[in-house]
PDB file of N, CA and C in Angstrom:
ATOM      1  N   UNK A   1      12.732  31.670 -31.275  1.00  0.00           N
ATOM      2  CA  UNK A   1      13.203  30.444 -31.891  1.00  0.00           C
ATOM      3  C   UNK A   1      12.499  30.280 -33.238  1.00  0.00           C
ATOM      4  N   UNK A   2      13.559  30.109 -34.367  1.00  0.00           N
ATOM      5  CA  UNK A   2      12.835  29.840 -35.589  1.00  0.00           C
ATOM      6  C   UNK A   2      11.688  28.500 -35.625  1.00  0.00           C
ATOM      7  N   UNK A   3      11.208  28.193 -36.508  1.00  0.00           N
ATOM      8  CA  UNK A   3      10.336  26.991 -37.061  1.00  0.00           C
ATOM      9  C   UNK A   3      11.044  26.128 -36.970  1.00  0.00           C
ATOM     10  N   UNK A   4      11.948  26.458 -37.701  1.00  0.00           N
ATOM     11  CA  UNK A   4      13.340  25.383 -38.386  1.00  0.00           C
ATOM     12  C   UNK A   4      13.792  24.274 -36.984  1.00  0.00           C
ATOM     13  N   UNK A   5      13.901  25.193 -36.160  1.00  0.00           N
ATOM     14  CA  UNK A   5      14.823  25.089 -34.613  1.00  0.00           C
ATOM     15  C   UNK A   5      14.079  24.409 -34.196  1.00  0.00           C
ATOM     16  N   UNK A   6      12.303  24.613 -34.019  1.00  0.00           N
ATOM     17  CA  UNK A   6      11.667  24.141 -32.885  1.00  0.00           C
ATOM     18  C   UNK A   6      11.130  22.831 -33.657  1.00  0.00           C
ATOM     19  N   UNK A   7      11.088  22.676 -35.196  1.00  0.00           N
ATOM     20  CA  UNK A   7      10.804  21.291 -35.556  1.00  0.00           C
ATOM     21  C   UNK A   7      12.000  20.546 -35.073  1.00  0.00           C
ATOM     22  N   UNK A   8      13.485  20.549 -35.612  1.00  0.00           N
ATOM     23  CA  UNK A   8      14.194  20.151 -35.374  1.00  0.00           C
ATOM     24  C   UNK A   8      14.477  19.072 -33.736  1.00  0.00           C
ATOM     25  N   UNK A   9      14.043  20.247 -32.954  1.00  0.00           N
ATOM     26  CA  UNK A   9      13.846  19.818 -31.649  1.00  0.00           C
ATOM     27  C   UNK A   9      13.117  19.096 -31.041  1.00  0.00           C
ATOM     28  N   UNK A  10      11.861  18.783 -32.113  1.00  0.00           N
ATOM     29  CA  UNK A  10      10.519  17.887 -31.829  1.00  0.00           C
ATOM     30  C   UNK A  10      11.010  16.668 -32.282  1.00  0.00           C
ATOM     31  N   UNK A  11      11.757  16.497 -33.676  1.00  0.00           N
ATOM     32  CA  UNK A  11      12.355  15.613 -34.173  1.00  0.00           C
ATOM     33  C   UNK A  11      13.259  15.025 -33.040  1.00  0.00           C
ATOM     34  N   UNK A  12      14.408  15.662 -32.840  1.00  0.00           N
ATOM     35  CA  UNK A  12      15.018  14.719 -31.742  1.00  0.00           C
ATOM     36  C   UNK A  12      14.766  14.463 -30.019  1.00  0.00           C
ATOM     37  N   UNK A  13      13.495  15.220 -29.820  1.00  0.00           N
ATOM     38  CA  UNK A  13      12.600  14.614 -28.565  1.00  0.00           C
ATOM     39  C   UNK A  13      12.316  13.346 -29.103  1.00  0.00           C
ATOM     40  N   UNK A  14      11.261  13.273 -30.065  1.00  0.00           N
ATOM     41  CA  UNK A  14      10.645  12.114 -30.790  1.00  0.00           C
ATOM     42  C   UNK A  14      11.553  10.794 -30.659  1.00  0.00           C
ATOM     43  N   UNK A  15      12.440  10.774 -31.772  1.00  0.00           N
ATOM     44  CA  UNK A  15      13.558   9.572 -31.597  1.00  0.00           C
ATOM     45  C   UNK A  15      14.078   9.553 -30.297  1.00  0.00           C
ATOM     46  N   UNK A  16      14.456  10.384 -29.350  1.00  0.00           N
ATOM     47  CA  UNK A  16      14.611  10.094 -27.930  1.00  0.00           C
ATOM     48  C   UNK A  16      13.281   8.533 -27.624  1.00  0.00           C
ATOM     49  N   UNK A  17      12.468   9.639 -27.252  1.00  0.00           N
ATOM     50  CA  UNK A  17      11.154   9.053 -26.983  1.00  0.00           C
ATOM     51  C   UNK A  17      11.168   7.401 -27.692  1.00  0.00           C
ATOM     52  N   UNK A  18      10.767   7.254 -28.784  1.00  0.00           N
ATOM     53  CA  UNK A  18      11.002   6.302 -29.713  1.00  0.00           C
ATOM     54  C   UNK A  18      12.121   5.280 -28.775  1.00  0.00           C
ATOM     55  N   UNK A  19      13.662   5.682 -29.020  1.00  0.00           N
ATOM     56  CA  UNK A  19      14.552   4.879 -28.633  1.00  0.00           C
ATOM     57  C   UNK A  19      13.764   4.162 -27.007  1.00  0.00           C
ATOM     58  N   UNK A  20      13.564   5.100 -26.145  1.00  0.00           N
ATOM     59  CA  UNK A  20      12.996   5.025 -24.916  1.00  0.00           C
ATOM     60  C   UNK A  20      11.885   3.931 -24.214  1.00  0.00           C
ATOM     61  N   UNK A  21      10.866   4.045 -25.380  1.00  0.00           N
ATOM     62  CA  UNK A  21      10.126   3.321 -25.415  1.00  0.00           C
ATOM     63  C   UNK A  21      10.671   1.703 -26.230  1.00  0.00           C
ATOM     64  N   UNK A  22      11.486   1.785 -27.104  1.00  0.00           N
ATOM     65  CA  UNK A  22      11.947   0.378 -27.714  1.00  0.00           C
ATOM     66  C   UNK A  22      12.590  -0.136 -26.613  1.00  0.00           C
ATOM     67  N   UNK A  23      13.526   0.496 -26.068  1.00  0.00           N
ATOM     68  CA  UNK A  23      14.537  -0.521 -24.474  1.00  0.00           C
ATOM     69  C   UNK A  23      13.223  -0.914 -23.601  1.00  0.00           C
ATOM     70  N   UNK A  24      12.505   0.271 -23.320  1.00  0.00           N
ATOM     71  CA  UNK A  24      11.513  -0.312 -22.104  1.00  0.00           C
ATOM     72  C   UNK A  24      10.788  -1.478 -22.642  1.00  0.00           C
ATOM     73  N   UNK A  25      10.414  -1.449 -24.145  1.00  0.00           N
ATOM     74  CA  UNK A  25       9.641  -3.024 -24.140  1.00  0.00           C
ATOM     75  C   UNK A  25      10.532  -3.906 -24.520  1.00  0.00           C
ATOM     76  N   UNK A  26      11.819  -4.007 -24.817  1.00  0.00           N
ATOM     77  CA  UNK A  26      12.801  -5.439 -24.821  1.00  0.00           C
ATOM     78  C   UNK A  26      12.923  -5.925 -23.284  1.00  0.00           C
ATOM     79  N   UNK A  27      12.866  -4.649 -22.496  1.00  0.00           N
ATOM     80  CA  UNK A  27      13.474  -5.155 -21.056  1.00  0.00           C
ATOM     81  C   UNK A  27      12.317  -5.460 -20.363  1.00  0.00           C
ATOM     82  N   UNK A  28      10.824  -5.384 -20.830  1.00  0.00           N
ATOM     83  CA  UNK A  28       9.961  -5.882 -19.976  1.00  0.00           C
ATOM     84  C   UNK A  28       8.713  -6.515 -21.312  1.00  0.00           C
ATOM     85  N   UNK A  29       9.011  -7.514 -22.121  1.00  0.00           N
ATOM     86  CA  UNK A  29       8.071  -7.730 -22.619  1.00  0.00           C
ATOM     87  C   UNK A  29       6.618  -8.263 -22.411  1.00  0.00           C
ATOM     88  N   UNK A  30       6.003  -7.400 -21.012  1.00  0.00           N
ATOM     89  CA  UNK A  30       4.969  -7.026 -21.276  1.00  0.00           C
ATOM     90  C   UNK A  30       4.199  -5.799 -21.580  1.00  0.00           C
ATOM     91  N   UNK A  31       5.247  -4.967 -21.544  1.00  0.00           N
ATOM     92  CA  UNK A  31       5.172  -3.448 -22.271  1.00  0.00           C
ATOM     93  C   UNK A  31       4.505  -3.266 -23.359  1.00  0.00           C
ATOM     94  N   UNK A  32       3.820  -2.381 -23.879  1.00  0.00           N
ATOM     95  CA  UNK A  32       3.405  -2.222 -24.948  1.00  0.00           C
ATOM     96  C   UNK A  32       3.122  -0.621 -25.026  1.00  0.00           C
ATOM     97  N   UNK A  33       4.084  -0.189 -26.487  1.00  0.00           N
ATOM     98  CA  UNK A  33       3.870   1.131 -26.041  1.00  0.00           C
ATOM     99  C   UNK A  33       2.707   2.248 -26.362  1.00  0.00           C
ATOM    100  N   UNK A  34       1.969   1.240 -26.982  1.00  0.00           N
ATOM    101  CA  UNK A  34       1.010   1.583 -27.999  1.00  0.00           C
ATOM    102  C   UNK A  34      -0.472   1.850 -26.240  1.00  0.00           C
ATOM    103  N   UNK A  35       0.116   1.042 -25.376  1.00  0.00           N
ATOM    104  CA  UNK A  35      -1.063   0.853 -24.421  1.00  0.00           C
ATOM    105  C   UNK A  35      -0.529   1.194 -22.819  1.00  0.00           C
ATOM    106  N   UNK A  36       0.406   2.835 -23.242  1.00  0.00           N
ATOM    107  CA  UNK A  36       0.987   3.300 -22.165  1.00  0.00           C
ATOM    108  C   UNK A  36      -0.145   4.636 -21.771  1.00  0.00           C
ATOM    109  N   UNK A  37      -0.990   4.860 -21.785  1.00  0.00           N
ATOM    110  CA  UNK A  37      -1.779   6.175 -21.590  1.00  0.00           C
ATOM    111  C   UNK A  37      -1.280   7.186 -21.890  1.00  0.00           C
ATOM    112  N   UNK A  38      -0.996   7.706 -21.237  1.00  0.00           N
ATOM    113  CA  UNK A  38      -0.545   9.375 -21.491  1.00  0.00           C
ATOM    114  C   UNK A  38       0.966   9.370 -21.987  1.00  0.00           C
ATOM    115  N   UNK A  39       1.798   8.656 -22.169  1.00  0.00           N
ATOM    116  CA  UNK A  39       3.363   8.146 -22.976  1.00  0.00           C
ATOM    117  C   UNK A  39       2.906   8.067 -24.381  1.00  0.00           C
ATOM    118  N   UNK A  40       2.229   7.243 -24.828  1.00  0.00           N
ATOM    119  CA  UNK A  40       1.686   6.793 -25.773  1.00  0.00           C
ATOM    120  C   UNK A  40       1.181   7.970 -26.446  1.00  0.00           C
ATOM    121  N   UNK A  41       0.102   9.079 -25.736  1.00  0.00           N
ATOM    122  CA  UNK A  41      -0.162  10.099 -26.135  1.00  0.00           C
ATOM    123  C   UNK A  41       0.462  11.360 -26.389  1.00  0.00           C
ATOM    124  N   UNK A  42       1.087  11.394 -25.654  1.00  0.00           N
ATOM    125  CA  UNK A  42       2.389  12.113 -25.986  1.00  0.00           C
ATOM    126  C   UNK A  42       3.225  12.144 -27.139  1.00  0.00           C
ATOM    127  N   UNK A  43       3.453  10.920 -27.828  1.00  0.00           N
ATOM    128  CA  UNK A  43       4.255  10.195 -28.884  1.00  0.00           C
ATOM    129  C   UNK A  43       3.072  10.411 -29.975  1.00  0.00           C
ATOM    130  N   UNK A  44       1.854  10.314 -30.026  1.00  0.00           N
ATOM    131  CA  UNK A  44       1.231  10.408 -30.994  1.00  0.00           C
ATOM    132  C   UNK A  44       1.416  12.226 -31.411  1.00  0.00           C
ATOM    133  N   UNK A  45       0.783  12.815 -30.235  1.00  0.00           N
ATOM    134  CA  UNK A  45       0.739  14.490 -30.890  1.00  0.00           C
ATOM    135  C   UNK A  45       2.054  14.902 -31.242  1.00  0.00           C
ATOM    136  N   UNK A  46       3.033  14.268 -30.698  1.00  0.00           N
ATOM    137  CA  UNK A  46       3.946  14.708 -30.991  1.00  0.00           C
ATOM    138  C   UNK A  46       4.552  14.729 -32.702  1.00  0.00           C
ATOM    139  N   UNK A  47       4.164  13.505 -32.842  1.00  0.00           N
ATOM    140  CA  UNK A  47       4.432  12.559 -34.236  1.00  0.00           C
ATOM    141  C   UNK A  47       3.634  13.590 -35.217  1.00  0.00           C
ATOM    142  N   UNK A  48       2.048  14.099 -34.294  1.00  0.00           N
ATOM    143  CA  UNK A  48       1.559  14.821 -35.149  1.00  0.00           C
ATOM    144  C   UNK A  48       2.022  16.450 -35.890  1.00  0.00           C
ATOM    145  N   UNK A  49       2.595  16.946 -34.324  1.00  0.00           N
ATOM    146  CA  UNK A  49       3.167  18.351 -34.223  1.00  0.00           C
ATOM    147  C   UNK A  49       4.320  17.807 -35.234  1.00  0.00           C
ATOM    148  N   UNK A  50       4.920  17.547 -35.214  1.00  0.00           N
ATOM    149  CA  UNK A  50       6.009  17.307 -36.318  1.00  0.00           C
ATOM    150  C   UNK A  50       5.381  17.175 -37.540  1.00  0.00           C
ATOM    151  N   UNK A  51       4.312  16.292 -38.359  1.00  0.00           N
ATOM    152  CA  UNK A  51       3.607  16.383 -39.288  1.00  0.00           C
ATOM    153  C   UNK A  51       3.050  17.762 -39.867  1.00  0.00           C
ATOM    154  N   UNK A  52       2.670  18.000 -39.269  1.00  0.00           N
ATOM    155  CA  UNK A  52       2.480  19.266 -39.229  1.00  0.00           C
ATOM    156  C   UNK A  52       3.040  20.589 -39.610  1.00  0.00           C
ATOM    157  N   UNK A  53       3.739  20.968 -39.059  1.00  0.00           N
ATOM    158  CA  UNK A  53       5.037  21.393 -39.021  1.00  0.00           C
ATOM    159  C   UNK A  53       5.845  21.621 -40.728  1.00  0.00           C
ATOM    160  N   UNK A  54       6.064  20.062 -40.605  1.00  0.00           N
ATOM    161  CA  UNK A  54       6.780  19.987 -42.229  1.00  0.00           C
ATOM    162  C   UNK A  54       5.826  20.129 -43.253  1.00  0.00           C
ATOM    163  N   UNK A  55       4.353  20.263 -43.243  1.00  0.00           N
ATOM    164  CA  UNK A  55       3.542  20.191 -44.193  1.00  0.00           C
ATOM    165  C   UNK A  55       3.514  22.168 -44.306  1.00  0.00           C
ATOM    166  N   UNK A  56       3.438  22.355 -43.333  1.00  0.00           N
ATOM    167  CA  UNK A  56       3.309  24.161 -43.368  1.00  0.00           C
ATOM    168  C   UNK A  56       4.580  24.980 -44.186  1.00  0.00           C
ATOM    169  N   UNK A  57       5.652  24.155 -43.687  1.00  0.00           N
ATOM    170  CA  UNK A  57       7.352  24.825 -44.670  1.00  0.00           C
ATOM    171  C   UNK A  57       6.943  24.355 -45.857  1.00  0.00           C
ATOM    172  N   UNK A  58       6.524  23.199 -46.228  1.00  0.00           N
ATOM    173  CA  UNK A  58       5.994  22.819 -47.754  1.00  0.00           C
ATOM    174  C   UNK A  58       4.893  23.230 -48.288  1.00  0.00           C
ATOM    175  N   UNK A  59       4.348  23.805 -47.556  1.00  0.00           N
ATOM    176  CA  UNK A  59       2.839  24.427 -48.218  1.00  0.00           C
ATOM    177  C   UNK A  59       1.621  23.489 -48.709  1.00  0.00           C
ATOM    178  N   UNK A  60       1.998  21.955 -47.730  1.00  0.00           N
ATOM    179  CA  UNK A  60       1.102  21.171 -48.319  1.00  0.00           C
ATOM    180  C   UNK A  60      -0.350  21.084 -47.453  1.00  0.00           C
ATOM    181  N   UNK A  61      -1.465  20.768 -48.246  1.00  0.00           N
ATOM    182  CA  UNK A  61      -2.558  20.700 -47.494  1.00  0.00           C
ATOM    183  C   UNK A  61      -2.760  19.446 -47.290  1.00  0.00           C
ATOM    184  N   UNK A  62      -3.440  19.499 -45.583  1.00  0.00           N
ATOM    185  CA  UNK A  62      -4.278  17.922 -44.992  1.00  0.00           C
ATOM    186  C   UNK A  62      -4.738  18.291 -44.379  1.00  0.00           C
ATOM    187  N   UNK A  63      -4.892  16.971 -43.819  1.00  0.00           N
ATOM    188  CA  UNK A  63      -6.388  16.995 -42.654  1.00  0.00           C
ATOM    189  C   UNK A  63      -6.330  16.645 -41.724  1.00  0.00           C
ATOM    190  N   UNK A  64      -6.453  16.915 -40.390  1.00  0.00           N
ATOM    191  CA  UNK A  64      -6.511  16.449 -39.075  1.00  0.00           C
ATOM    192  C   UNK A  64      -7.560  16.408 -38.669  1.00  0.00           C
ATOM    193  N   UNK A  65      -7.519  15.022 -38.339  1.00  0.00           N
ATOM    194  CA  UNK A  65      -8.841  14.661 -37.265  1.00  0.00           C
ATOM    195  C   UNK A  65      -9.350  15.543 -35.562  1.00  0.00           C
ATOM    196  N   UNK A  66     -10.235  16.129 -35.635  1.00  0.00           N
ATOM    197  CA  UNK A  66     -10.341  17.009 -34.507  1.00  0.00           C
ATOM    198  C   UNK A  66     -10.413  16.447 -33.471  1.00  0.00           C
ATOM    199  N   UNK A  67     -10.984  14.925 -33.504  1.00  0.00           N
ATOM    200  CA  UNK A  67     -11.244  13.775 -32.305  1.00  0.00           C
ATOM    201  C   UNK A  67     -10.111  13.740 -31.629  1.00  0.00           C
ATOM    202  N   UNK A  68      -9.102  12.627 -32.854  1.00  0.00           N
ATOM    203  CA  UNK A  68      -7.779  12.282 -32.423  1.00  0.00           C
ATOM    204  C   UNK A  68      -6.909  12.986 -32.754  1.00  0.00           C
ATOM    205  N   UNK A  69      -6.682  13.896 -33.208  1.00  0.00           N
ATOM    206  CA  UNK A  69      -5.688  14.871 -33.794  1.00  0.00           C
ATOM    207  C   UNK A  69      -4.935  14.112 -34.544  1.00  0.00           C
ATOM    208  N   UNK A  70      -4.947  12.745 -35.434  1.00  0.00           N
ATOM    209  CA  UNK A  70      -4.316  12.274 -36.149  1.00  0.00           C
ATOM    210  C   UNK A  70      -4.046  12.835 -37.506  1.00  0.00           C
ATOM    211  N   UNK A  71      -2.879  12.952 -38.362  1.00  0.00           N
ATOM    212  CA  UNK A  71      -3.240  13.681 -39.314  1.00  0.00           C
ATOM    213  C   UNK A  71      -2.820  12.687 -40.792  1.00  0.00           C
ATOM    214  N   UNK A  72      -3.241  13.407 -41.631  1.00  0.00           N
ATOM    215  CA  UNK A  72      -3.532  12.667 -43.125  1.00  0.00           C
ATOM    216  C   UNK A  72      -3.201  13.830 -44.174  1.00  0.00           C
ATOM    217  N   UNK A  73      -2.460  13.211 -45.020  1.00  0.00           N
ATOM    218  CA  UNK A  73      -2.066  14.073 -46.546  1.00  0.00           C
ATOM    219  C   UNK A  73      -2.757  13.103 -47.425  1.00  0.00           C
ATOM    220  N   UNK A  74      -3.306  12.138 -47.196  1.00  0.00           N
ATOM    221  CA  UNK A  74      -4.148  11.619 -48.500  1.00  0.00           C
ATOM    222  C   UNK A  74      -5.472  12.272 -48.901  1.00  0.00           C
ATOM    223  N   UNK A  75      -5.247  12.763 -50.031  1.00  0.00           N
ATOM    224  CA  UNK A  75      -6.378  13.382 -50.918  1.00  0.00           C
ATOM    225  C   UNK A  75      -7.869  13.296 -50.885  1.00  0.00           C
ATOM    226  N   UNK A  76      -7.960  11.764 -50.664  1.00  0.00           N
ATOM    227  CA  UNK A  76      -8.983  11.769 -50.449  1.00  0.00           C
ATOM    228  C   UNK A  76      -9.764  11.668 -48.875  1.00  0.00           C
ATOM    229  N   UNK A  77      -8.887  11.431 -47.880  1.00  0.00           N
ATOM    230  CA  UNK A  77      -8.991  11.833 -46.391  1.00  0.00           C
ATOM    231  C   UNK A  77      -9.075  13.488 -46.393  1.00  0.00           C
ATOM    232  N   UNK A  78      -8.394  14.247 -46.852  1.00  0.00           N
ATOM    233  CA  UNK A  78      -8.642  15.596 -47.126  1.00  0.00           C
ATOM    234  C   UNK A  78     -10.261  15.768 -47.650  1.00  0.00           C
ATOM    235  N   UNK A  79     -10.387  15.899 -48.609  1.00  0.00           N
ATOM    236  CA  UNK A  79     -11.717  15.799 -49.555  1.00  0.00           C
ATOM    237  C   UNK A  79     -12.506  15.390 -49.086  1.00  0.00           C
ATOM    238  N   UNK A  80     -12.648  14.799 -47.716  1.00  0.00           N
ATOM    239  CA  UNK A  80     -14.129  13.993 -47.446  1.00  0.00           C
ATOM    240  C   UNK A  80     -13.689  13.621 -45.951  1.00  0.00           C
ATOM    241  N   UNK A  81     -12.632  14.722 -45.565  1.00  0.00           N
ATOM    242  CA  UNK A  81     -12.865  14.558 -43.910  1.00  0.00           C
ATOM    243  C   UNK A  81     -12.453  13.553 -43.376  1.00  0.00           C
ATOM    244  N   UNK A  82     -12.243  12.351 -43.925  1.00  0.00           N
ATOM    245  CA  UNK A  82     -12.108  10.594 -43.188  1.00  0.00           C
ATOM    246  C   UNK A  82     -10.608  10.850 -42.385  1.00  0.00           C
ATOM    247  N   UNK A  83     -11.046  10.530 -41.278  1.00  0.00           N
ATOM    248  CA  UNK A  83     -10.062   9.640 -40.390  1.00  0.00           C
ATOM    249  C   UNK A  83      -9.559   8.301 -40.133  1.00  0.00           C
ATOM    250  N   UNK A  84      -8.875   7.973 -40.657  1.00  0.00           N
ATOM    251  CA  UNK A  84      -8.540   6.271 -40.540  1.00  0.00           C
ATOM    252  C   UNK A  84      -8.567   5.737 -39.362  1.00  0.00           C
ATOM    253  N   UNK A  85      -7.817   6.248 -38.525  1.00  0.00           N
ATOM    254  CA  UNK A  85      -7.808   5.912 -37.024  1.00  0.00           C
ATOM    255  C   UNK A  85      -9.106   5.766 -36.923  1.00  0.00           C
ATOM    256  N   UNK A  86      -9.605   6.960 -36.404  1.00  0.00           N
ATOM    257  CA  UNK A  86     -11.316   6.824 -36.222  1.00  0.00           C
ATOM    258  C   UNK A  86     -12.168   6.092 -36.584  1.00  0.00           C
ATOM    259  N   UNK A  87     -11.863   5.669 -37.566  1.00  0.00           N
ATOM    260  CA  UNK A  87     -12.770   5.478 -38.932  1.00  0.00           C
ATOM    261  C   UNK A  87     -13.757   6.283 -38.872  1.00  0.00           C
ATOM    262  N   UNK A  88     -13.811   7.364 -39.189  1.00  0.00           N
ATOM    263  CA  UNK A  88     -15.301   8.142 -39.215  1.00  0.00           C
ATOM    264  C   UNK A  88     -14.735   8.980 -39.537  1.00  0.00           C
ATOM    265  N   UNK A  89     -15.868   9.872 -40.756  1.00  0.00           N
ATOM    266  CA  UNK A  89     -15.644  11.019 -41.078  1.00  0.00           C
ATOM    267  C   UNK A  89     -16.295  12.038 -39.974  1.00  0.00           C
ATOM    268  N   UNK A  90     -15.336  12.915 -39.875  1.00  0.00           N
ATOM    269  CA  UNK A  90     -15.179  14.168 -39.108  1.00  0.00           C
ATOM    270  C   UNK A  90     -16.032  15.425 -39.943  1.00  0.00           C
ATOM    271  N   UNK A  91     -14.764  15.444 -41.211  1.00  0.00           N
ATOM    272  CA  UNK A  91     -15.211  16.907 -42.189  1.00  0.00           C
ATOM    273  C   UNK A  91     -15.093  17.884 -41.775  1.00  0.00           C
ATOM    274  N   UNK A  92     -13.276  17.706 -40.882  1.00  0.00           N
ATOM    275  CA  UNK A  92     -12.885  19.424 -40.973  1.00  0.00           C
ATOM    276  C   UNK A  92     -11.749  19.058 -42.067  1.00  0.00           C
ATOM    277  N   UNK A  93     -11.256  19.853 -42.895  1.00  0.00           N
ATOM    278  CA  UNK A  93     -10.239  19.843 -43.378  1.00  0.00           C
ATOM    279  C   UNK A  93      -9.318  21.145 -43.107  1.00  0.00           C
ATOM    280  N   UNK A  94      -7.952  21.033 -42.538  1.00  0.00           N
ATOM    281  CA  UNK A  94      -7.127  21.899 -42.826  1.00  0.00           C
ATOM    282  C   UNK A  94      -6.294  22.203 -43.408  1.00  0.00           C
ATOM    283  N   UNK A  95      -6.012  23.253 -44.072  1.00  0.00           N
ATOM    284  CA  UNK A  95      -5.219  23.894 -45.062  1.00  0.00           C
ATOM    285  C   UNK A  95      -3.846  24.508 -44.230  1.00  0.00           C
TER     286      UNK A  95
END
């Protein structure tokens, strides 16, 4: 399977997911999807694997947090390691 194919496919897991999670919290607003454990986590790496992904066909450099695997194209999160999420610098940068 190309790159092309398997981003593609992450993309429309994702908006699945996405849609999935928006019905479940209209139909039970005490849902929150941000505070589903392992759903929630899922949706993040995923969000990330897709980030990812499109930064490599573009040849762009960032940085992922090794903690949270969150990732960042801002320059200066690159340059000095910072994780926003985290708030803490890490200081891996990947290329």
């Amino acid at each position: 399977m190309k790159q092309t194919e398997v981003l593609r496919a992450l993309k429309m897991q994702h908006q699945a997911i996405d849609m999935l999670m928006a019905k479940l919290a209209e139909a039970n607003k005490g849902f929150y999807p941000s505070k589903s454990g392992a759903i929630w986590d899922a949706v993040v790496l995923g969000h990330n694997a897709i980030c990812l992904l499109e930064a490599e066909t573009r040849g762009e450099t960032m940085f992922q947090c090794p903690v949270c695997r969150t990732v960042s194209f801002h320059p200066k999160d690159i340059e000095h390691g910072y994780c926003g999420h985290c708030h803490d610098f890490t200081g891996e940068v990947k290329h």
